[in-house]
PDB file of N, CA and C in Angstrom:
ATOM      1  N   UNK A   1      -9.141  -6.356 -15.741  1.00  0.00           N
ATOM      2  CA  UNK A   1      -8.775  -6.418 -14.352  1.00  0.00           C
ATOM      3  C   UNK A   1      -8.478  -7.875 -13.994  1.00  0.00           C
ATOM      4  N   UNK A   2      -7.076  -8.214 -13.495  1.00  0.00           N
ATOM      5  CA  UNK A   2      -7.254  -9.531 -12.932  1.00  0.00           C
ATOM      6  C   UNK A   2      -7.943  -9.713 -11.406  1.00  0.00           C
ATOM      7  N   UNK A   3      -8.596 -11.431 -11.582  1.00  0.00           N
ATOM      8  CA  UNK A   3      -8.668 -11.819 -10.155  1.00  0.00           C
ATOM      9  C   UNK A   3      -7.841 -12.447  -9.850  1.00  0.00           C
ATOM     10  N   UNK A   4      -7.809 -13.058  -8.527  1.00  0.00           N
ATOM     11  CA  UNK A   4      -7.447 -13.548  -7.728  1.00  0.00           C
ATOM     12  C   UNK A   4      -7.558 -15.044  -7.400  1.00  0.00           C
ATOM     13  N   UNK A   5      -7.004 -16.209  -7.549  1.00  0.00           N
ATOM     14  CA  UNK A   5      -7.530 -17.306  -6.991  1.00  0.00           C
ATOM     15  C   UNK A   5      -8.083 -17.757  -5.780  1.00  0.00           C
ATOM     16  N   UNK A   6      -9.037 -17.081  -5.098  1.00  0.00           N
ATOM     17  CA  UNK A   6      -9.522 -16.994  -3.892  1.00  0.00           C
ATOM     18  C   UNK A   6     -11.061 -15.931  -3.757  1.00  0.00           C
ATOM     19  N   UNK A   7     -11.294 -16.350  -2.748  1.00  0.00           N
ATOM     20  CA  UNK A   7     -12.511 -15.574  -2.375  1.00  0.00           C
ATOM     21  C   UNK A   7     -12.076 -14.653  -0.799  1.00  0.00           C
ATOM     22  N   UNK A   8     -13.411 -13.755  -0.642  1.00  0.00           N
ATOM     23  CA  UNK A   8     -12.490 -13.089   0.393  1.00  0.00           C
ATOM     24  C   UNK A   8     -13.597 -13.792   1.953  1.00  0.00           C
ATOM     25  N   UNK A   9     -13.497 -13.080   2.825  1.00  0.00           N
ATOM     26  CA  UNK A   9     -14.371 -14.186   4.057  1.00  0.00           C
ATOM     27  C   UNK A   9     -15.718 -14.130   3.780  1.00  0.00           C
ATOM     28  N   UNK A  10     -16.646 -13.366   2.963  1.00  0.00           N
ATOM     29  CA  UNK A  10     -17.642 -13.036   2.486  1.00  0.00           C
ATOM     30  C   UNK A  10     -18.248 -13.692   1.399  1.00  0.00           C
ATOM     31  N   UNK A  11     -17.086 -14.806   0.802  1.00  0.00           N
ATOM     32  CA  UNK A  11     -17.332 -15.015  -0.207  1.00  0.00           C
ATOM     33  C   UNK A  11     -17.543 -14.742  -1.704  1.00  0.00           C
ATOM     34  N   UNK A  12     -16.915 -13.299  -2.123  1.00  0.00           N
ATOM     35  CA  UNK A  12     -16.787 -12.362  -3.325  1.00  0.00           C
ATOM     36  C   UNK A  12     -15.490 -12.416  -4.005  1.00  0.00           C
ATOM     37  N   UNK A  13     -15.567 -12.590  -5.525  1.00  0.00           N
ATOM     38  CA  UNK A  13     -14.355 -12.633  -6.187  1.00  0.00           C
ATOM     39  C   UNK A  13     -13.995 -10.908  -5.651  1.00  0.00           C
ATOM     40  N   UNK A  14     -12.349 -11.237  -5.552  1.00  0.00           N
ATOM     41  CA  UNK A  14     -11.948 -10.639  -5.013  1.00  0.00           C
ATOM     42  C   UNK A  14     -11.026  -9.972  -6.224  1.00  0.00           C
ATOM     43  N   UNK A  15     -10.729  -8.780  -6.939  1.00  0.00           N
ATOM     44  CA  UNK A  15      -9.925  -8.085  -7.757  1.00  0.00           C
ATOM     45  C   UNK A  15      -8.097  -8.063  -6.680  1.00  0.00           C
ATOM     46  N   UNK A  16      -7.587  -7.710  -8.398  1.00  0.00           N
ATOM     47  CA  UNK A  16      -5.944  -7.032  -7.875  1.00  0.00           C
ATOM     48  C   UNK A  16      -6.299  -5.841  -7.441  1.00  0.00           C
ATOM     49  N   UNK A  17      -7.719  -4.963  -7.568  1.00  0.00           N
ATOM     50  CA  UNK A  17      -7.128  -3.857  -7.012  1.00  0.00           C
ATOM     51  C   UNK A  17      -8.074  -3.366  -6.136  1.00  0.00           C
ATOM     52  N   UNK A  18      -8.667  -4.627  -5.260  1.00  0.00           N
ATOM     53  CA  UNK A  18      -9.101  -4.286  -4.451  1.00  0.00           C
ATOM     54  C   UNK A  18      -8.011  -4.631  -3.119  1.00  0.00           C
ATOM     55  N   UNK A  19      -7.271  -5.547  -3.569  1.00  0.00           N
ATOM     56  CA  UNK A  19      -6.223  -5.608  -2.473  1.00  0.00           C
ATOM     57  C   UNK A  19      -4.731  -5.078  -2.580  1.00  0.00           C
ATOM     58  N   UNK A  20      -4.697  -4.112  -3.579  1.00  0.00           N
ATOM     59  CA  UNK A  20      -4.100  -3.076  -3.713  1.00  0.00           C
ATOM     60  C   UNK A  20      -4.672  -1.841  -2.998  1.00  0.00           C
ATOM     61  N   UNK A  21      -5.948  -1.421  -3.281  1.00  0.00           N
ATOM     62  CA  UNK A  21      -6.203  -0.243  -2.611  1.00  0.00           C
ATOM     63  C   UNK A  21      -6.467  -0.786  -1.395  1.00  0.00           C
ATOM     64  N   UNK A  22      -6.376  -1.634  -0.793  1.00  0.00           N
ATOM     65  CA  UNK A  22      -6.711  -2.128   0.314  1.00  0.00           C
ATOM     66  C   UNK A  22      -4.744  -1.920   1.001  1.00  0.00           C
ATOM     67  N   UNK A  23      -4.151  -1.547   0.836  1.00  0.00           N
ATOM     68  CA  UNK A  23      -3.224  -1.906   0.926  1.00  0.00           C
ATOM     69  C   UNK A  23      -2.609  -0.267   1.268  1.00  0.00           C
ATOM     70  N   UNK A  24      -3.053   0.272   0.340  1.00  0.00           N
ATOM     71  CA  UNK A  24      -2.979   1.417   0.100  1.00  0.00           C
ATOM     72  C   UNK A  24      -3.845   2.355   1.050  1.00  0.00           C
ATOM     73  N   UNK A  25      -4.897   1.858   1.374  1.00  0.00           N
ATOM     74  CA  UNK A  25      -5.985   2.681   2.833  1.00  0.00           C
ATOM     75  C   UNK A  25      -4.860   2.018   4.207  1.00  0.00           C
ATOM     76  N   UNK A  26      -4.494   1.119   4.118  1.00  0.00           N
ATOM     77  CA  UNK A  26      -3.902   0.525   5.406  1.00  0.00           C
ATOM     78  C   UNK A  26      -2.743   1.481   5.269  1.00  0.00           C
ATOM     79  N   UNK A  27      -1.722   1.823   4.690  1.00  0.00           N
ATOM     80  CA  UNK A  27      -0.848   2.753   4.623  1.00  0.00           C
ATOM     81  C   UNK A  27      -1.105   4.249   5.070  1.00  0.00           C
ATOM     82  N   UNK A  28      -2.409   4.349   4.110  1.00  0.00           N
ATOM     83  CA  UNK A  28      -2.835   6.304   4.005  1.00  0.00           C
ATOM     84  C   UNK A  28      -3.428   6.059   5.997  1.00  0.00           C
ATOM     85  N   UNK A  29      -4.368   5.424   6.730  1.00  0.00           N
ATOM     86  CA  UNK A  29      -4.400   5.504   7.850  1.00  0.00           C
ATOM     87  C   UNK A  29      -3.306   5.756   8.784  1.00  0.00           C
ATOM     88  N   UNK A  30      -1.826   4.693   8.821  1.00  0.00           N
ATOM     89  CA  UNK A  30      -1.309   5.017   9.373  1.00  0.00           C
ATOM     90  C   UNK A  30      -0.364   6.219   9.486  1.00  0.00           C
ATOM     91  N   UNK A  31      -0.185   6.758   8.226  1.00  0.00           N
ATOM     92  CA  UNK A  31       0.735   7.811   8.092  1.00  0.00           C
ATOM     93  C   UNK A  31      -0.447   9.471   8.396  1.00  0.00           C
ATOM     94  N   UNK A  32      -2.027   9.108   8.165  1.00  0.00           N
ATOM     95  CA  UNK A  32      -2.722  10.233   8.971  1.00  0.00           C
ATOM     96  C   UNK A  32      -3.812  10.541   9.785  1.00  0.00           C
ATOM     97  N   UNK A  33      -3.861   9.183  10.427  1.00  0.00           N
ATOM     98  CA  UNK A  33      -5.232   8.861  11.563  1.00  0.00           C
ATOM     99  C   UNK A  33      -4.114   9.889  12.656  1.00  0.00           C
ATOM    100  N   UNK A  34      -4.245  11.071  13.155  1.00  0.00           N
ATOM    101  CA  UNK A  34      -4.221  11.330  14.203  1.00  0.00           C
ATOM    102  C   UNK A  34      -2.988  11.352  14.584  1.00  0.00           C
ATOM    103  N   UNK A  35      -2.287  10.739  15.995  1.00  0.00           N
ATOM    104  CA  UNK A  35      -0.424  11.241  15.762  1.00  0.00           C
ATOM    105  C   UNK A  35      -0.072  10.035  15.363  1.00  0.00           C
ATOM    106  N   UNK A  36      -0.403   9.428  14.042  1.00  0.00           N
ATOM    107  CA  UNK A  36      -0.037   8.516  13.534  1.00  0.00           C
ATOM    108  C   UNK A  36      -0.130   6.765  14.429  1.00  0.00           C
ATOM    109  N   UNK A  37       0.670   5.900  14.042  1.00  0.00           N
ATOM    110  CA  UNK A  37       0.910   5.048  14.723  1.00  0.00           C
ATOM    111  C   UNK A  37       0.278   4.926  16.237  1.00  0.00           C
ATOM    112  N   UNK A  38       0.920   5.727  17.093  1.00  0.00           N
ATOM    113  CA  UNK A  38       0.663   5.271  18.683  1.00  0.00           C
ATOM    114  C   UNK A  38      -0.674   5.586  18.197  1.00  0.00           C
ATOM    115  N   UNK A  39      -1.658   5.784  17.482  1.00  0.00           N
ATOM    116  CA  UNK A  39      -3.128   6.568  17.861  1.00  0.00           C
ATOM    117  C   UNK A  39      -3.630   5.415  17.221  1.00  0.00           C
ATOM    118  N   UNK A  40      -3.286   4.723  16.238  1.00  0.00           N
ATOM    119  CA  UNK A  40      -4.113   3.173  15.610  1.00  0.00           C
ATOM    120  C   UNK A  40      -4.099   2.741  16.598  1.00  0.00           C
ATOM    121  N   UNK A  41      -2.701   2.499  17.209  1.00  0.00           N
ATOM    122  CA  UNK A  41      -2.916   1.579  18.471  1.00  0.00           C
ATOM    123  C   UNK A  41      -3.951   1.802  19.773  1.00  0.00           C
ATOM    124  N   UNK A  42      -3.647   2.635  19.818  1.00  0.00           N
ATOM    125  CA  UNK A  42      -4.972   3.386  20.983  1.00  0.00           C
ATOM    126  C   UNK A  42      -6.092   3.115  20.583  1.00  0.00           C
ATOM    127  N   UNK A  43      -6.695   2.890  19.386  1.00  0.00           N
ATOM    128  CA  UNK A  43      -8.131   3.103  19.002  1.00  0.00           C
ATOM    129  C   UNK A  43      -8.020   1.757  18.977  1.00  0.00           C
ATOM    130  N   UNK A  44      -7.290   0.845  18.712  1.00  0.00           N
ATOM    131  CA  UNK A  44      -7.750  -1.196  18.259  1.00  0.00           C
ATOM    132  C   UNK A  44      -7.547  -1.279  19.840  1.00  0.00           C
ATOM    133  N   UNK A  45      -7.207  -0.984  20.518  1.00  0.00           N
ATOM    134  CA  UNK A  45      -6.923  -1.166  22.270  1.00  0.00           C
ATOM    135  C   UNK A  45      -7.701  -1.396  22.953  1.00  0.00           C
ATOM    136  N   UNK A  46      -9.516  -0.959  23.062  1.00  0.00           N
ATOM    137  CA  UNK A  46     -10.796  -1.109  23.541  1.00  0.00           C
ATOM    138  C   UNK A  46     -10.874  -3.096  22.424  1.00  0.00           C
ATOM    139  N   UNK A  47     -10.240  -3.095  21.532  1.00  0.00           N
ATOM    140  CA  UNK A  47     -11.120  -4.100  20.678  1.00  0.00           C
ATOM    141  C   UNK A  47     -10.222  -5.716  20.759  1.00  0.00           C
ATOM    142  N   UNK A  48      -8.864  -5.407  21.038  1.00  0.00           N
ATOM    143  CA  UNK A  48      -7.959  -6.651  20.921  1.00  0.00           C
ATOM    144  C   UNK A  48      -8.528  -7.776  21.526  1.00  0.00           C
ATOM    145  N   UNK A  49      -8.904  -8.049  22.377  1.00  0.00           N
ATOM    146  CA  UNK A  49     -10.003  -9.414  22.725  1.00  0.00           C
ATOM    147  C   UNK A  49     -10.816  -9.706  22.057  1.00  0.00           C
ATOM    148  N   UNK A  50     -11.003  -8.774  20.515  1.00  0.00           N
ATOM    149  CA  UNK A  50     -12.020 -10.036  20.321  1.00  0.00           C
ATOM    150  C   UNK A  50     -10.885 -10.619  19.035  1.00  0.00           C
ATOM    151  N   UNK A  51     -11.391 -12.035  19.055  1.00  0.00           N
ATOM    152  CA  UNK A  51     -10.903 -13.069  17.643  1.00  0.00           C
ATOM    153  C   UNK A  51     -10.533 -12.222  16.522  1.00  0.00           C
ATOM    154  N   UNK A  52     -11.976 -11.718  16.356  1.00  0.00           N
ATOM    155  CA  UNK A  52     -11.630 -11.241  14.788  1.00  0.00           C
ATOM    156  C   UNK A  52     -10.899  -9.938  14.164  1.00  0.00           C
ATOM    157  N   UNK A  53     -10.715  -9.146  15.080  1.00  0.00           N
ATOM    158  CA  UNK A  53      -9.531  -8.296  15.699  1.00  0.00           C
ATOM    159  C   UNK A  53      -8.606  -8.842  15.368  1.00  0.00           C
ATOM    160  N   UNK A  54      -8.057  -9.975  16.366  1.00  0.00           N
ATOM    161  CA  UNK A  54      -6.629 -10.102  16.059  1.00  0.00           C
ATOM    162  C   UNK A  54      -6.815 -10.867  15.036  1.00  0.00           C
ATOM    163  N   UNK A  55      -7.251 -11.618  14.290  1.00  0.00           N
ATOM    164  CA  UNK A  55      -7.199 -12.393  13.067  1.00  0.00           C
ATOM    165  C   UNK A  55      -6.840 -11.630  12.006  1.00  0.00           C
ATOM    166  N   UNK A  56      -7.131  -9.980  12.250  1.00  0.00           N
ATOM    167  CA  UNK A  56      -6.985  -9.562  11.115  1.00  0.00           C
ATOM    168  C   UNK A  56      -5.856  -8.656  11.086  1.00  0.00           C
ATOM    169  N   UNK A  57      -5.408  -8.194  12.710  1.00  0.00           N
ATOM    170  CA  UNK A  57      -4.094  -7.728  12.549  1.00  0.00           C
ATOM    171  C   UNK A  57      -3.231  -8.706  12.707  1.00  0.00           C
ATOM    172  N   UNK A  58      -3.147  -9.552  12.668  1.00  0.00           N
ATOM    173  CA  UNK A  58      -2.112 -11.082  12.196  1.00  0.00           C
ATOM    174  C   UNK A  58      -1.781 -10.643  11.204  1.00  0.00           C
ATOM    175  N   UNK A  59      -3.155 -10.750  10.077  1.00  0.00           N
ATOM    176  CA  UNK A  59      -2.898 -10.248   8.655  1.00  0.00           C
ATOM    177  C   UNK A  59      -2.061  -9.456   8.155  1.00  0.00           C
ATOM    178  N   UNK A  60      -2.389  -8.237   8.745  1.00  0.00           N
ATOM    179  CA  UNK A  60      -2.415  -7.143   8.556  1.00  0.00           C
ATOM    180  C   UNK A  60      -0.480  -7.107   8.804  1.00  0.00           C
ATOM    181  N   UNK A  61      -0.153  -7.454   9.892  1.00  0.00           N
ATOM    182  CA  UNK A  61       1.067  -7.447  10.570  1.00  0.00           C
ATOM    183  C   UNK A  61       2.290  -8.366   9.392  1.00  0.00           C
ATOM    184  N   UNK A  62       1.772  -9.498   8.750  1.00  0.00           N
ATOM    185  CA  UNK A  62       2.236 -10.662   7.927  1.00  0.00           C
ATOM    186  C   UNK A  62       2.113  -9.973   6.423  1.00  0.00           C
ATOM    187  N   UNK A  63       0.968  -9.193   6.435  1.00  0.00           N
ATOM    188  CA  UNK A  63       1.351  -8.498   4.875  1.00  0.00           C
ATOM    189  C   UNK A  63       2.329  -7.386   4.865  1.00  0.00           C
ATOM    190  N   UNK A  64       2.419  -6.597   5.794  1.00  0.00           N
ATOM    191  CA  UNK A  64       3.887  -5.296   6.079  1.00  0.00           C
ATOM    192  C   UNK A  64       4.311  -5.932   6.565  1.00  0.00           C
ATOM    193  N   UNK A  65       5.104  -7.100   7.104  1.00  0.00           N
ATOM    194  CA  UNK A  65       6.264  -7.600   7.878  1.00  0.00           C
ATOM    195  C   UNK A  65       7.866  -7.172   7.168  1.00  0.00           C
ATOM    196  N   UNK A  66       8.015  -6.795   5.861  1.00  0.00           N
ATOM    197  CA  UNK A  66       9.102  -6.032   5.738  1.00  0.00           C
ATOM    198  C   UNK A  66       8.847  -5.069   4.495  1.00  0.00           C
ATOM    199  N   UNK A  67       9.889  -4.641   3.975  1.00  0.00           N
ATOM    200  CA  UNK A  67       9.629  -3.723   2.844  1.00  0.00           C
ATOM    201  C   UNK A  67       9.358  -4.438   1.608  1.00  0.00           C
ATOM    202  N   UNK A  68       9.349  -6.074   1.628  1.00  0.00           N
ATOM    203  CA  UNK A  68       9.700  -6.739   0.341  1.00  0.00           C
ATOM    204  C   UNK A  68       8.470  -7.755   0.731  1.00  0.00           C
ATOM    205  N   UNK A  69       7.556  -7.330   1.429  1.00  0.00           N
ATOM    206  CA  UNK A  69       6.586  -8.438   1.441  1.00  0.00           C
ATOM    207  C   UNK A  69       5.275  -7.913   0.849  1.00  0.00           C
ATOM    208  N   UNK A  70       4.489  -8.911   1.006  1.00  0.00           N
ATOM    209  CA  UNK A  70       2.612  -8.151   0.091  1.00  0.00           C
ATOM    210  C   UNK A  70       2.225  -6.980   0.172  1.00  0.00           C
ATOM    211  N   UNK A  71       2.261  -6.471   1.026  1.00  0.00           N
ATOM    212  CA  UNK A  71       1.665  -5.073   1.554  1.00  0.00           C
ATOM    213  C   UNK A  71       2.250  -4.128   0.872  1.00  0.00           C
ATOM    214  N   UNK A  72       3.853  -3.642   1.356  1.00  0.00           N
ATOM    215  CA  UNK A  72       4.074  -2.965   0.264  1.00  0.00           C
ATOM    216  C   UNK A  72       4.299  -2.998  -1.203  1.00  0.00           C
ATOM    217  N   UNK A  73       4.425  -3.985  -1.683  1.00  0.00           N
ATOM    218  CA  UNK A  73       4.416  -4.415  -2.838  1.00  0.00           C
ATOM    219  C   UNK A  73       2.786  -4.139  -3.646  1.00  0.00           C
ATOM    220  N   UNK A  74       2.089  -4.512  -3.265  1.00  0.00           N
ATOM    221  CA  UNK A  74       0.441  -3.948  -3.365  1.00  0.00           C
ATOM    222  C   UNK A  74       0.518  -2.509  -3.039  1.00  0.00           C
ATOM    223  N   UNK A  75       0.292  -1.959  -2.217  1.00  0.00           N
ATOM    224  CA  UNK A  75       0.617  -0.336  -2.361  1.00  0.00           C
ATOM    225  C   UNK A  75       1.153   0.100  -3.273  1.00  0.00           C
ATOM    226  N   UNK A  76       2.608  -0.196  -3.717  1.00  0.00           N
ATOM    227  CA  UNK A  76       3.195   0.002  -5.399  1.00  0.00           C
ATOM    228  C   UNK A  76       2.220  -0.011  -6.095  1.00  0.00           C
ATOM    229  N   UNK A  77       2.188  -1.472  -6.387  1.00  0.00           N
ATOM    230  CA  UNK A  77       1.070  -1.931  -7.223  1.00  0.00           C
ATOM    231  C   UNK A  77       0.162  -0.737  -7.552  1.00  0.00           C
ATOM    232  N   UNK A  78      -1.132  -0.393  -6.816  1.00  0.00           N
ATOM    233  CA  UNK A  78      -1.568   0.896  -6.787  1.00  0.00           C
ATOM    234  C   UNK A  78      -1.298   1.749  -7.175  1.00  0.00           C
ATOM    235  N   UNK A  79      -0.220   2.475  -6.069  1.00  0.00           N
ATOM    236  CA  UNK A  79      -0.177   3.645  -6.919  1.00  0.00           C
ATOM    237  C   UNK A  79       0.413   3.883  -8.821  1.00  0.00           C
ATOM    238  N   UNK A  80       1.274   2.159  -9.178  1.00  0.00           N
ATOM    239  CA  UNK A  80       1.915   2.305 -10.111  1.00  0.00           C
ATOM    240  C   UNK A  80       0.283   2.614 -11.475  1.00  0.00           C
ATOM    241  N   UNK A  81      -0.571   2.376 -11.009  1.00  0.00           N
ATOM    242  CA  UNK A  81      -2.042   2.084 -11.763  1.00  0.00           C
ATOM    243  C   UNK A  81      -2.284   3.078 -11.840  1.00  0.00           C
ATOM    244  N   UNK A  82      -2.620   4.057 -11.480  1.00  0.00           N
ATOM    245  CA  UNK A  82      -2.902   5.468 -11.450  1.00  0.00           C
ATOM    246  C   UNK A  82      -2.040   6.334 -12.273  1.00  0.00           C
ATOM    247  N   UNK A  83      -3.011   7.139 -12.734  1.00  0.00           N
ATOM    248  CA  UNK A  83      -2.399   8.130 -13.723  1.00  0.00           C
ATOM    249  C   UNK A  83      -1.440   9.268 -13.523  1.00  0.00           C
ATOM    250  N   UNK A  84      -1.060  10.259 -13.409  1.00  0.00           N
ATOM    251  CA  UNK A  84      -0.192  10.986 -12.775  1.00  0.00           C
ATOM    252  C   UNK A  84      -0.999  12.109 -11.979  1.00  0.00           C
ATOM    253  N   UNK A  85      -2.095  12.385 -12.375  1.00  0.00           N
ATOM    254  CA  UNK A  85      -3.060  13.358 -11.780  1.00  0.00           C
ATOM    255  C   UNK A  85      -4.014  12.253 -10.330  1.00  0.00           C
ATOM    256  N   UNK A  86      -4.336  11.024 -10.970  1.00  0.00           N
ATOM    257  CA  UNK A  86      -4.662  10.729  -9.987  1.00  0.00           C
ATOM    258  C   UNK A  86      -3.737  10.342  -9.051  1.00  0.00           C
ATOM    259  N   UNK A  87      -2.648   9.987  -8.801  1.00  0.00           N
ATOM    260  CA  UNK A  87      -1.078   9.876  -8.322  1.00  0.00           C
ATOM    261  C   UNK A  87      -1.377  11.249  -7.465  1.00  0.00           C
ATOM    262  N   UNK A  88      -1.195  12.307  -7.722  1.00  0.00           N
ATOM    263  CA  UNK A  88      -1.325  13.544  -7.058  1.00  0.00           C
ATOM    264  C   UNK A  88      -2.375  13.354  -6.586  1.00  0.00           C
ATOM    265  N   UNK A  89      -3.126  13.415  -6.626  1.00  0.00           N
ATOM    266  CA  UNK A  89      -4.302  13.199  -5.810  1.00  0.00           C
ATOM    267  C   UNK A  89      -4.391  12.535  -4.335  1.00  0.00           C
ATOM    268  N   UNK A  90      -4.451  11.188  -4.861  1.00  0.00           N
ATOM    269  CA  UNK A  90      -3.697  10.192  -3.722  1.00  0.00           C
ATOM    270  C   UNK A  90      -2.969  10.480  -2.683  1.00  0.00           C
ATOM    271  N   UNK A  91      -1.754  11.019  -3.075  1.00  0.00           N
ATOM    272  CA  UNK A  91      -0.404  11.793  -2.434  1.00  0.00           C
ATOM    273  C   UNK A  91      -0.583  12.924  -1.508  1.00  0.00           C
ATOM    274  N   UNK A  92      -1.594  13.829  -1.928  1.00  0.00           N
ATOM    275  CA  UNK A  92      -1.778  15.000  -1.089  1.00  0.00           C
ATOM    276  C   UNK A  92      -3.125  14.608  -0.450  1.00  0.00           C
ATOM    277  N   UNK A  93      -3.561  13.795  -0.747  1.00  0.00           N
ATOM    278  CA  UNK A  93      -4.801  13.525   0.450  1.00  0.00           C
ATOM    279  C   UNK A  93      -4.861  13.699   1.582  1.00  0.00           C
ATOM    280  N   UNK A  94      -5.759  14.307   2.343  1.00  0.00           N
ATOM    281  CA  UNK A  94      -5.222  14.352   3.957  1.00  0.00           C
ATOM    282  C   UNK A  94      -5.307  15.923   4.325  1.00  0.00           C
TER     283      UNK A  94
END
């Protein structure tokens, strides 16, 4: 497994595939928390004042900022790791 040159805010070596599947839960939420999209937003809506909130949808916003940036590229990543059964798996979750 590779790491990462970095630690995460906790201070823990941090794996490729923890910020792959990390990448990959940020995806699987929005496509089935509820009616999707408008409903993330509704639920971070009680929380946007605080700092660490938005610090992390900064993040969050800067890693999907297009189709060719970290986020989806890590999601690939992922699913490309997985076997074809676990691939199915993944896929029909939900």
């Amino acid at each position: 497994m590779r790491t990462l040159e970095g630690k995460s805010d906790n201070g823990v070596m941090l794996t490729i595939s923890a910020f792959t599947k990390d990448a990959y839960d940020i995806v699987y939420v929005l496509d089935h928390y509820g009616n999707r999209i408008k409903e993330v937003d509704n639920a971070f809506e009680p929380f946007l004042r605080e700092s660490q909130i938005q610090d992390s949808l900064k993040r969050i916003d800067k890693m999907f900022s297009n189709e060719r940036s970290e986020g989806p590229l890590l999601y690939a990543e992922f699913m490309e790791s997985l076997n074809e059964e676990e691939r199915e798996i993944f896929a029909h979750r939900g």
